[in-house]
Structure formats: C-alpha cells, structure tokens
C-alpha atoms as a PDB file:
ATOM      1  CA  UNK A   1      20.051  36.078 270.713  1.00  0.00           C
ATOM      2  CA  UNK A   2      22.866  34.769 273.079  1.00  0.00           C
ATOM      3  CA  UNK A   3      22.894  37.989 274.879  1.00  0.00           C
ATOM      4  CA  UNK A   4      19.379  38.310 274.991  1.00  0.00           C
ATOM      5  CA  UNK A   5      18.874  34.736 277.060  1.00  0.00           C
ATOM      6  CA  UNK A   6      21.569  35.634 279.286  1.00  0.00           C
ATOM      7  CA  UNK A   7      20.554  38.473 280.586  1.00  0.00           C
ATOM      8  CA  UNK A   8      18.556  37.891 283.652  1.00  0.00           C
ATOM      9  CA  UNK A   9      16.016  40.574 284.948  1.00  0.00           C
ATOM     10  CA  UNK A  10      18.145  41.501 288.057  1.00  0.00           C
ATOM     11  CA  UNK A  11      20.562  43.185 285.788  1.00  0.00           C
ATOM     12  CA  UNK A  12      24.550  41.249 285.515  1.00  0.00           C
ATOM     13  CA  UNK A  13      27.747  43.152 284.501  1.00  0.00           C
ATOM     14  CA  UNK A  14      29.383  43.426 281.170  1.00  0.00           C
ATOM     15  CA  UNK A  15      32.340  41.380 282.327  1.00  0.00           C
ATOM     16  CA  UNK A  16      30.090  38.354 283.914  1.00  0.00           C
ATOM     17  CA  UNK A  17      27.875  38.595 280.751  1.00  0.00           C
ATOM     18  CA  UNK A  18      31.153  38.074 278.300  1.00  0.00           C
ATOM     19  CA  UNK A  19      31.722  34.861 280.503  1.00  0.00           C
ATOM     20  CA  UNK A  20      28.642  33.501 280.280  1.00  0.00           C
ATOM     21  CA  UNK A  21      28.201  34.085 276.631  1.00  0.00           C
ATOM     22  CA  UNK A  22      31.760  33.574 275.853  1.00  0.00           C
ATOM     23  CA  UNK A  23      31.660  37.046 273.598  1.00  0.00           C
ATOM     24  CA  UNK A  24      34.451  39.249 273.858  1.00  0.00           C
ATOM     25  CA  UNK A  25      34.387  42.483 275.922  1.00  0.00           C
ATOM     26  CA  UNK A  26      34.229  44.565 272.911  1.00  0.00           C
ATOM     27  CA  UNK A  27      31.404  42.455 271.078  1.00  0.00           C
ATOM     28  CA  UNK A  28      29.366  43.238 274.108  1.00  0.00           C
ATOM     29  CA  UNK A  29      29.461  46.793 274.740  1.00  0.00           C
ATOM     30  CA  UNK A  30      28.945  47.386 270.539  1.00  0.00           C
ATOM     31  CA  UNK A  31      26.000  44.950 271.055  1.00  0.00           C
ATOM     32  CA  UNK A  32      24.773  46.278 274.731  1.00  0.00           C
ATOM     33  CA  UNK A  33      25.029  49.915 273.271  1.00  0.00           C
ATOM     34  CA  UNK A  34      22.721  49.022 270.250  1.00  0.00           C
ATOM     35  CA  UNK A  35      20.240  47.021 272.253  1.00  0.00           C
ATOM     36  CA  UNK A  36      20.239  50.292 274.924  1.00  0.00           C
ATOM     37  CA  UNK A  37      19.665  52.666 271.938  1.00  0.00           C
ATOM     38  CA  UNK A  38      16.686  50.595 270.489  1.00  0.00           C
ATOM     39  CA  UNK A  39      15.475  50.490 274.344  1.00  0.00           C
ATOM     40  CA  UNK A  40      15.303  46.612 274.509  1.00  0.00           C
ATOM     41  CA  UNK A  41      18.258  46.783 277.263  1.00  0.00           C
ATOM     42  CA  UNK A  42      18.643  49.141 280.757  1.00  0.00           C
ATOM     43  CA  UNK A  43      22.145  50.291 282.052  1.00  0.00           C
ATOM     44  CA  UNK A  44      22.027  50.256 285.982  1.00  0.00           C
ATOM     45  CA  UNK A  45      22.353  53.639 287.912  1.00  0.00           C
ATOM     46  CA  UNK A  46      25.247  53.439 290.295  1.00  0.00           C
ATOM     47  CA  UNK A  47      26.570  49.940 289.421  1.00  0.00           C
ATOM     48  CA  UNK A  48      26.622  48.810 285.461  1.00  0.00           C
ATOM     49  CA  UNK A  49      24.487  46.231 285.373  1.00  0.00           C
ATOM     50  CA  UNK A  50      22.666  45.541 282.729  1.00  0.00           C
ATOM     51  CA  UNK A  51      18.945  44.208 282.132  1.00  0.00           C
ATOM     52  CA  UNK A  52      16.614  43.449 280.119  1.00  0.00           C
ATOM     53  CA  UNK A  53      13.203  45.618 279.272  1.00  0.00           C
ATOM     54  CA  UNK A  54      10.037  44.294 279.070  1.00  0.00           C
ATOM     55  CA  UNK A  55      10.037  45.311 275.194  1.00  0.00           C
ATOM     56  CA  UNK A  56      13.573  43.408 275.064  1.00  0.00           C
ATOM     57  CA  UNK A  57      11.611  40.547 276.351  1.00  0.00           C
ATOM     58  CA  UNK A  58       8.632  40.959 274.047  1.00  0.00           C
ATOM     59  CA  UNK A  59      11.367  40.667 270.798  1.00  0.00           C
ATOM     60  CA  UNK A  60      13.352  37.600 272.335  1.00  0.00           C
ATOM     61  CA  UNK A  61      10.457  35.800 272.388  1.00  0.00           C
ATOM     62  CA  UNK A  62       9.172  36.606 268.743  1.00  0.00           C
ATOM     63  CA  UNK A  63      13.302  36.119 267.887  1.00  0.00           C
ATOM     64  CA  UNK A  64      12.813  32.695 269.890  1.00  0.00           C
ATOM     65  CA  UNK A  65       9.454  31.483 267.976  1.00  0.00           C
ATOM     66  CA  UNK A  66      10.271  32.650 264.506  1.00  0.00           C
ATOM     67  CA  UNK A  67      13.555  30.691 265.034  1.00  0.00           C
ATOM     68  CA  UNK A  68      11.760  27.692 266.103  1.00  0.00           C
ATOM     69  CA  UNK A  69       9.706  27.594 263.395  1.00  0.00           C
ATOM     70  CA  UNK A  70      12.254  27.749 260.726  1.00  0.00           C
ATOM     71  CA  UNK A  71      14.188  24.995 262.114  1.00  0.00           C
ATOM     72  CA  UNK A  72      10.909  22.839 261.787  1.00  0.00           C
ATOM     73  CA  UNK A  73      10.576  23.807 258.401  1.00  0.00           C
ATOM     74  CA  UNK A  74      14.173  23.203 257.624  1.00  0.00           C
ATOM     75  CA  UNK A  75      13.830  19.629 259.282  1.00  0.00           C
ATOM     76  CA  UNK A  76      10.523  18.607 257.102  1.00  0.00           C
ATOM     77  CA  UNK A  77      12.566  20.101 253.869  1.00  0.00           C
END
C-alpha cells in the first residue's frame, strides 16, 4: 500500500521511490515487477519511471476503503 500512495501519475524512479517509502532497492523492484505483471503499474519507455495505471488506482482505493473500515471496526471492538 506504501508503494501504491507514492507513486504519483507522472511516473518517479525506483531509486526516488525507495526514499520516499524508505523500502530497500531490492523490496522495490520484487514489488514493482509484481505490480507490472498484474498491470496495476507502467515502466517508462526511455527513462524508468514508474506509474501508476488507472486499474492500479481503481485497487488502491478499494485497498484504502476496506482498510478503513476494518480499523473502525477494530476501534468499536
């Protein structure tokens, strides 16, 4: 979920993305390489930058709301 808020829709490089998230390098290419297989995230033609795809938006927010409302029910337990 980390790597799916910090990725804006301009695209940002592995390296910048492992600073903002504070993941290691490695973390993020095993988890970049999933999220490009399942077609939620883009790789950049000439420069690798990566994005995220309107389907990759579509699941963070689900992720995002289903997570919410856990929490809440967590709280009230």
């Amino acid at each position: 979920m980390k790597i799916f808020k910090a990725l804006p829709k301009e695209g940002i490089s592995a390296k910048d993305l492992q600073e903002k998230v504070g993941v290691n390098t490695r973390r993020i290419y095993k988890y970049l390489r999933r999220l490009r297989y399942k077609r939620h995230v883009k790789k950049g033609e000439k420069l690798a930058l990566y994005s995220i795809t309107d389907t990759g938006r579509s699941l963070a927010k689900s992720l995002n709301t289903a997570n919410s409302l856990i929490r809440a029910r967590d709280e009230k337990i």
